[in-house]
C-alpha atoms as a PDB file:
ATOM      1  CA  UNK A   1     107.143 200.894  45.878  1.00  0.00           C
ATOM      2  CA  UNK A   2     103.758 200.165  46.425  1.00  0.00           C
ATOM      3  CA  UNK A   3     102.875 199.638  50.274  1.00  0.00           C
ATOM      4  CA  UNK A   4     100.163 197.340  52.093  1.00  0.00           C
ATOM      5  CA  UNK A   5      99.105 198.699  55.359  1.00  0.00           C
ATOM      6  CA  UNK A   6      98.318 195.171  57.533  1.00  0.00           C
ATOM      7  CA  UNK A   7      96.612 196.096  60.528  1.00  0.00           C
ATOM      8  CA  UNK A   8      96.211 193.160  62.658  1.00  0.00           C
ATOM      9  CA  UNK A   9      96.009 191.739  66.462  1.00  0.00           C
ATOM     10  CA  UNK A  10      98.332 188.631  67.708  1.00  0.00           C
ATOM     11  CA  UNK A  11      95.129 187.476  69.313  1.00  0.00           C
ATOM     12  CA  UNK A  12      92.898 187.173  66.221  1.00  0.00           C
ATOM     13  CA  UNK A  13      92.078 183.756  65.190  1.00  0.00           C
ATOM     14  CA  UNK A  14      91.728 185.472  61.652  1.00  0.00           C
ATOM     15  CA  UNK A  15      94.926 186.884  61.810  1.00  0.00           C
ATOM     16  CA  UNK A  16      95.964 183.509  62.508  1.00  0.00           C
ATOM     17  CA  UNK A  17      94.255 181.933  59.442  1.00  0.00           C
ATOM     18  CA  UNK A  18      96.192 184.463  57.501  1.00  0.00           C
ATOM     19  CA  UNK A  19      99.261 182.911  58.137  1.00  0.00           C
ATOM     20  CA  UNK A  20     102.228 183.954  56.070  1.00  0.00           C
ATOM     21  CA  UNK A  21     100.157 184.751  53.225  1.00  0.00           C
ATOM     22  CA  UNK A  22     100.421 188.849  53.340  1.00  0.00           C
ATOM     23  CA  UNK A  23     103.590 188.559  53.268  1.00  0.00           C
ATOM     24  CA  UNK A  24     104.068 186.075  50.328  1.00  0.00           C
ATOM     25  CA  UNK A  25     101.547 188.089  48.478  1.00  0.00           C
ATOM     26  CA  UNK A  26     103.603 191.052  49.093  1.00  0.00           C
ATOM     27  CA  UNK A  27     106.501 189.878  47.928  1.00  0.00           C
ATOM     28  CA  UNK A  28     105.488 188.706  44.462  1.00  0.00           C
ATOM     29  CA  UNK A  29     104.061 192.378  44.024  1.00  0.00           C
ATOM     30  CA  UNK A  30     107.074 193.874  44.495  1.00  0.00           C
ATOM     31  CA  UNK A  31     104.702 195.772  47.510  1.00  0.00           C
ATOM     32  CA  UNK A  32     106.027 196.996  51.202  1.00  0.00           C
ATOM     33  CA  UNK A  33     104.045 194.610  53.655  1.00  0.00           C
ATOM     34  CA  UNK A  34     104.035 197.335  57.242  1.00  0.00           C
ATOM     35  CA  UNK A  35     102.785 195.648  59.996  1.00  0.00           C
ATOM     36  CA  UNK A  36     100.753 197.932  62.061  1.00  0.00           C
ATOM     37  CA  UNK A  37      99.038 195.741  65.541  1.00  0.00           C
ATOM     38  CA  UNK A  38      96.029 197.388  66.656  1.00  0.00           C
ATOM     39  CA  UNK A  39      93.736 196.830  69.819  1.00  0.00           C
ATOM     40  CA  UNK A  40      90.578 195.470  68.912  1.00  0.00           C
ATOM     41  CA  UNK A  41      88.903 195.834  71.953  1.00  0.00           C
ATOM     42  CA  UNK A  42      89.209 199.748  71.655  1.00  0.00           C
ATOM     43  CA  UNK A  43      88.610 199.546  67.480  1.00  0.00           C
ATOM     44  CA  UNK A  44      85.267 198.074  67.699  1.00  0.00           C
ATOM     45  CA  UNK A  45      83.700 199.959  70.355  1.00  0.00           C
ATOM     46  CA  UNK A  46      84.028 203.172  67.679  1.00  0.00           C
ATOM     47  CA  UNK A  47      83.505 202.163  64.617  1.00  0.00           C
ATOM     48  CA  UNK A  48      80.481 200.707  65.058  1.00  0.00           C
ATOM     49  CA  UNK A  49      81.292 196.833  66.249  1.00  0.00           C
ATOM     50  CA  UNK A  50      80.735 195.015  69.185  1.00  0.00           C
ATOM     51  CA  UNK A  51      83.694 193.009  71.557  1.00  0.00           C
ATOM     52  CA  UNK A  52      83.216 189.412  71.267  1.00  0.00           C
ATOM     53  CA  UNK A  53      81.654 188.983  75.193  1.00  0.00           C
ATOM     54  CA  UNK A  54      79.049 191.492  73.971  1.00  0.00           C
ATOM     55  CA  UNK A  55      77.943 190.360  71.107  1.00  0.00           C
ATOM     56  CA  UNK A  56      74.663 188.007  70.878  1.00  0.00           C
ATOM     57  CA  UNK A  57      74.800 184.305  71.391  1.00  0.00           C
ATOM     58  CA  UNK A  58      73.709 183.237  68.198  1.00  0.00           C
ATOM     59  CA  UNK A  59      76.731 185.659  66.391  1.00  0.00           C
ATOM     60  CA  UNK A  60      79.346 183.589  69.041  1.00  0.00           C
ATOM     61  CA  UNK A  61      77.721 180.091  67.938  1.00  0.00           C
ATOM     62  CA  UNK A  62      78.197 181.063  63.960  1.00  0.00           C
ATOM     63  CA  UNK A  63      81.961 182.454  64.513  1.00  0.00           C
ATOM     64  CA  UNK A  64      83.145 179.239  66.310  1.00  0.00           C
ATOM     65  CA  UNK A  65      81.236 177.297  62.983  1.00  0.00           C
ATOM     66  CA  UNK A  66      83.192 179.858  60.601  1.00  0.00           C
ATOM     67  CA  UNK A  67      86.427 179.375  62.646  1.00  0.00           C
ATOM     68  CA  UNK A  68      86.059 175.664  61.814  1.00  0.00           C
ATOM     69  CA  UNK A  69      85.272 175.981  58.161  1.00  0.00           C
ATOM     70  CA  UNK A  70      87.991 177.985  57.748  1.00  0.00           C
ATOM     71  CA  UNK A  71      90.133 176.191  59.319  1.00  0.00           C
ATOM     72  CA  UNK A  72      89.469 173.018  57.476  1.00  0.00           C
ATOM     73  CA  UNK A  73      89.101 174.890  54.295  1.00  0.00           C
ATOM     74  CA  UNK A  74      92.849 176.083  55.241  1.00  0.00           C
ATOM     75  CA  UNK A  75      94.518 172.791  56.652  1.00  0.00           C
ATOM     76  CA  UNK A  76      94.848 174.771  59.638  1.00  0.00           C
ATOM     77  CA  UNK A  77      95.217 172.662  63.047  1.00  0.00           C
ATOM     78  CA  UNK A  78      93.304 175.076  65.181  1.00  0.00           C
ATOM     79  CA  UNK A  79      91.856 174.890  69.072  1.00  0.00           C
ATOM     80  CA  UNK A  80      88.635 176.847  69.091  1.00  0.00           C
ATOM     81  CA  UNK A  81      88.560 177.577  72.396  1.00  0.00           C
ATOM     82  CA  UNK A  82      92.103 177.893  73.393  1.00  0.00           C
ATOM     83  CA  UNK A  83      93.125 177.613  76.882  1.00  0.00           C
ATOM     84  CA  UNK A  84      94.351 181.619  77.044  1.00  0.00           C
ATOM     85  CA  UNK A  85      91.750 183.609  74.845  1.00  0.00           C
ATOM     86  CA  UNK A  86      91.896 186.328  75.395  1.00  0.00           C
ATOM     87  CA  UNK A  87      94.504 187.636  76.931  1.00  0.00           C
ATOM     88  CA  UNK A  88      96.602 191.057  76.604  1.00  0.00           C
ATOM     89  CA  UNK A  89      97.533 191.400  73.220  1.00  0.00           C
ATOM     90  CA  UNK A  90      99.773 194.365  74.164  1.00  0.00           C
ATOM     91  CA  UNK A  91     102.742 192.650  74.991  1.00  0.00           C
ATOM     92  CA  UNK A  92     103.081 190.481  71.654  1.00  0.00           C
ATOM     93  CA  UNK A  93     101.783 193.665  69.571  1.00  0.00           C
ATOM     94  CA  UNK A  94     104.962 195.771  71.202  1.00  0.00           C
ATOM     95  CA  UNK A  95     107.066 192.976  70.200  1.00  0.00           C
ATOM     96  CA  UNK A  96     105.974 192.660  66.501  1.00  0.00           C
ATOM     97  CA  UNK A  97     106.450 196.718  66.474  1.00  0.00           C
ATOM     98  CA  UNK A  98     109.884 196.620  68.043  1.00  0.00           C
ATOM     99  CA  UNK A  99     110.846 193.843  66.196  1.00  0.00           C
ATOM    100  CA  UNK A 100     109.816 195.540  62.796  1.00  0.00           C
ATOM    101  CA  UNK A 101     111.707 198.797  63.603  1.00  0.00           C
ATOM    102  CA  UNK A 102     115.393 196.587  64.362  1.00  0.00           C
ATOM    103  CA  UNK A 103     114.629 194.656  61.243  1.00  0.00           C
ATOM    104  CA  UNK A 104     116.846 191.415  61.394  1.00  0.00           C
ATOM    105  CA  UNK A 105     114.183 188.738  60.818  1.00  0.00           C
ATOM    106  CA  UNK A 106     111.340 187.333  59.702  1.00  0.00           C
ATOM    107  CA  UNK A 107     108.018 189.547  60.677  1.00  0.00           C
ATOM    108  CA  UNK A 108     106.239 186.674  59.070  1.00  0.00           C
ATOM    109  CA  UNK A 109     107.016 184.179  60.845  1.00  0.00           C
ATOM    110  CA  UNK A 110     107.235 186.512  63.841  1.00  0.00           C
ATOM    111  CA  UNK A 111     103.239 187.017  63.721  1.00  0.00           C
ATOM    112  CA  UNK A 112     102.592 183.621  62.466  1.00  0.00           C
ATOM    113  CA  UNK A 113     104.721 182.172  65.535  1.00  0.00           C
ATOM    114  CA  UNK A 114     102.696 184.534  68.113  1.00  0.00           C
ATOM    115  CA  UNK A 115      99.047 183.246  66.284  1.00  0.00           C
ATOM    116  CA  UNK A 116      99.932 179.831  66.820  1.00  0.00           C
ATOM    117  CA  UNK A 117     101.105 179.687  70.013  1.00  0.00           C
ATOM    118  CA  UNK A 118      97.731 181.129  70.804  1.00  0.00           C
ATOM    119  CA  UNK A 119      95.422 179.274  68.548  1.00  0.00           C
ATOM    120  CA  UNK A 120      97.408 175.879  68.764  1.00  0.00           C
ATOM    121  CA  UNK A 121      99.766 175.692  71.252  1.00  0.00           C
ATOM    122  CA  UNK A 122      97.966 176.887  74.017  1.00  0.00           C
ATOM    123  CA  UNK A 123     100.495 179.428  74.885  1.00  0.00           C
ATOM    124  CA  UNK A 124      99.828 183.083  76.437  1.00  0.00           C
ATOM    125  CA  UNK A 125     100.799 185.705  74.117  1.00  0.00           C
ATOM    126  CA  UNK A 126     101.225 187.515  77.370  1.00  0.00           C
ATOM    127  CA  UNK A 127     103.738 186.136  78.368  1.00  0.00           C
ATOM    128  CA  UNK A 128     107.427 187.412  77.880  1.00  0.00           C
ATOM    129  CA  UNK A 129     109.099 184.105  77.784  1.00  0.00           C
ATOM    130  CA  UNK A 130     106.355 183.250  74.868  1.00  0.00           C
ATOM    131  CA  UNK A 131     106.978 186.195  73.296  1.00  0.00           C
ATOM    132  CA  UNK A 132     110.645 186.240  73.374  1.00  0.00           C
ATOM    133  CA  UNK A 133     110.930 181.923  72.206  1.00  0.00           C
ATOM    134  CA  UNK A 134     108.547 183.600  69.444  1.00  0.00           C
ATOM    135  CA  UNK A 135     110.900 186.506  68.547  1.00  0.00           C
ATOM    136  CA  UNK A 136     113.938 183.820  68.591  1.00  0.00           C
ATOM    137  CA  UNK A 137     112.251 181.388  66.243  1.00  0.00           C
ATOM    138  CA  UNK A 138     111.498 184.153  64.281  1.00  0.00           C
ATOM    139  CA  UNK A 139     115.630 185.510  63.810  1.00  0.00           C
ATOM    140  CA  UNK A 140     115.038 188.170  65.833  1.00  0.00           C
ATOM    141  CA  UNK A 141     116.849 189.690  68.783  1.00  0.00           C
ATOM    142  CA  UNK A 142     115.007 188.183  71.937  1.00  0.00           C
ATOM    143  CA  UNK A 143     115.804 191.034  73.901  1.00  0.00           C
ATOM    144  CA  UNK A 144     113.875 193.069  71.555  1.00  0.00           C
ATOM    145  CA  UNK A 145     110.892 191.670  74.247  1.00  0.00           C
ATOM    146  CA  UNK A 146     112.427 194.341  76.973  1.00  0.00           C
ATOM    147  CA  UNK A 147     114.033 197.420  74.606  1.00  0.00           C
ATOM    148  CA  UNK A 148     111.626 198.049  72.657  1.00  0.00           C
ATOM    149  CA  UNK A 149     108.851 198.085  74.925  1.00  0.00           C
ATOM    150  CA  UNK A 150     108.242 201.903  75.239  1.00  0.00           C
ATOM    151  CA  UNK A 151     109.104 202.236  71.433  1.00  0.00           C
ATOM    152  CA  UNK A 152     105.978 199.571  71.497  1.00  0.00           C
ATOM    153  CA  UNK A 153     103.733 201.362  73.900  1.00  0.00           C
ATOM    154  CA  UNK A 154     104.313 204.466  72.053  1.00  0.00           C
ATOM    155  CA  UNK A 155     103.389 203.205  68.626  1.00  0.00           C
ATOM    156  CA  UNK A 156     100.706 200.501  69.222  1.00  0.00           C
ATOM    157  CA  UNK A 157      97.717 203.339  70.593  1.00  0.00           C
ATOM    158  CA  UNK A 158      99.305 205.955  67.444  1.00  0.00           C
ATOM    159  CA  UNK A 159      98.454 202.674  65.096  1.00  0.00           C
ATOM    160  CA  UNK A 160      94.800 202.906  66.581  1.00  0.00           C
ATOM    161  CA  UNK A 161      94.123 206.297  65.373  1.00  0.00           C
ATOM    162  CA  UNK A 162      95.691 205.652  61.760  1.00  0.00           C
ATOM    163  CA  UNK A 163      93.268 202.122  61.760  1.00  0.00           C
ATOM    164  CA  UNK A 164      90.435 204.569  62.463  1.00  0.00           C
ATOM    165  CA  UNK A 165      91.592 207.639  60.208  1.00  0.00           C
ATOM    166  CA  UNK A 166      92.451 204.584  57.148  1.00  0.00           C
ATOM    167  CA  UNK A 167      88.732 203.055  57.699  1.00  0.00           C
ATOM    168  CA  UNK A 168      89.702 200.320  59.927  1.00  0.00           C
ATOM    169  CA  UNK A 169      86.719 198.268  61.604  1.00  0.00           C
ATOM    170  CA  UNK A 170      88.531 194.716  62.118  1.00  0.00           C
ATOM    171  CA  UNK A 171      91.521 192.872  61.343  1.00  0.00           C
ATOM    172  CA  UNK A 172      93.036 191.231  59.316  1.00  0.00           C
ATOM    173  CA  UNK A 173      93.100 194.509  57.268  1.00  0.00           C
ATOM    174  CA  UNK A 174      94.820 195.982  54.288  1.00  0.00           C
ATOM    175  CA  UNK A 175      94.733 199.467  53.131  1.00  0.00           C
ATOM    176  CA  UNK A 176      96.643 200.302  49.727  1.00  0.00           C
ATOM    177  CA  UNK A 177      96.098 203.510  48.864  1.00  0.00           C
ATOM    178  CA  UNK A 178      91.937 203.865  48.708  1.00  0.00           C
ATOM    179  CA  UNK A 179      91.443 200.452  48.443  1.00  0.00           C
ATOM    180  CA  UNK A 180      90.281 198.409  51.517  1.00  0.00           C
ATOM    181  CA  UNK A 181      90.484 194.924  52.251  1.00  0.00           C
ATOM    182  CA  UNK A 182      89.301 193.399  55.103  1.00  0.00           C
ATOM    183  CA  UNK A 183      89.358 189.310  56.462  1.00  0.00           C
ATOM    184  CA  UNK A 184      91.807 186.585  55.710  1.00  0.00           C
ATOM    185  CA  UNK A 185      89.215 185.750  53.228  1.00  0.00           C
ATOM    186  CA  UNK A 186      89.794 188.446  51.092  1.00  0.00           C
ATOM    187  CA  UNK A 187      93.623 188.279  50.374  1.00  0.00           C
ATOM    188  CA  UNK A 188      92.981 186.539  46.795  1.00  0.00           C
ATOM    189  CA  UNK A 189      91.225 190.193  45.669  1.00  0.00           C
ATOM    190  CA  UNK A 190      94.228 192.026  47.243  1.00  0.00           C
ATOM    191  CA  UNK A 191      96.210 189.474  45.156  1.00  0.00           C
ATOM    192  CA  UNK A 192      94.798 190.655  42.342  1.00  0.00           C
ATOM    193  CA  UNK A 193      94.377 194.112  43.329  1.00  0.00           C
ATOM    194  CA  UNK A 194      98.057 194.541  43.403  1.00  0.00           C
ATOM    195  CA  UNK A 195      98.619 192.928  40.024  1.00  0.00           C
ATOM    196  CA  UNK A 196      96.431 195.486  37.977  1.00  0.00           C
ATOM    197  CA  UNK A 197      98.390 198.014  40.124  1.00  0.00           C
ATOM    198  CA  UNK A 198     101.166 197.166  39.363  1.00  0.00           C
END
């Protein structure tokens, strides 16, 4: 079975735009969809990217104009400036890993759940009782919050490395094999990627 390496953040707005549709995309492949959560304050610093508080004014004005496009373009209900961004992805990224590894539920909705409460609910991600309403909504075990926490800790800075090793400068990001995808933007090409493949 073919499988899509999604490296991602909880915090991204892109991420966010990206909804459910790895995993839909996945599925009528016939592909593995792994979720793999990655820090992208500690990506971009070495491969050659900047963190969003360093980067030049006029690059912050144009993202907030993307973000909107997009999310029109989308459908997407969407606060630009959301009341806690940023905020320690950690937490939520553990939570996604833990739940992944119990299996049970929807990762899915699990990551879209976490994105949204972010980007439209003006929820913190940080937060266990977000994180474990998240988890719940999602089918999973919300205890998964708490147990799998050093499972998550162990895993999330491991999944840093393999971003970096796999060519990794952002997220959302899919690696199949050699090929590279990167952006919620580009999930029509690994649409079609996957159907040659396959």
């Amino acid at each position: 079975m073919t499988q899509i390496d999604y490296y991602l953040s909880p915090i991204s707005p892109w991420v966010h735009m990206a909804g459910t549709r790895p995993a839909e995309i996945a599925r009528a492949a016939g592909a593995r969809l792994r979720y793999k959560p990655i820090d992208p304050t500690s990506l971009f610093p070495r491969t050659g990217g900047q963190v969003l508080a360093e980067r030049h004014k006029s690059r912050k004005a144009y993202r907030l104009q993307e973000l909107d496009r997009w999310s029109k373009r989308l459908g997407l209900p969407m606060k630009l400036q959301p009341a806690y961004f940023p905020t320690n992805p950690a937490p939520a990224s553990y939570a996604i890993i833990a739940a992944q590894e119990a299996g049970g539920g929807d990762m899915a909705a699990l990551v879209s759940g976490l994105t949204r409460a972010c980007w439209e609910e003006d929820r913190n991600i940080a937060e266990d009782e977000v994180i474990r309403a998240c988890l719940t909504a999602a089918g999973f075990d919300p205890s998964i919050a708490f147990s799998g926490m050093l499972q998550g800790a162990e895993i999330y800075p491991r999944n840093l490395e393999e971003a970096i090793a796999d060519g990794v400068f952002g997220v959302p990001f899919f690696v199949v094999g050699e090929a590279r995808f990167w952006g919620q933007d580009r999930l029509e090409f690994l649409a079609e990627y996957l159907e040659v493949a396959s």
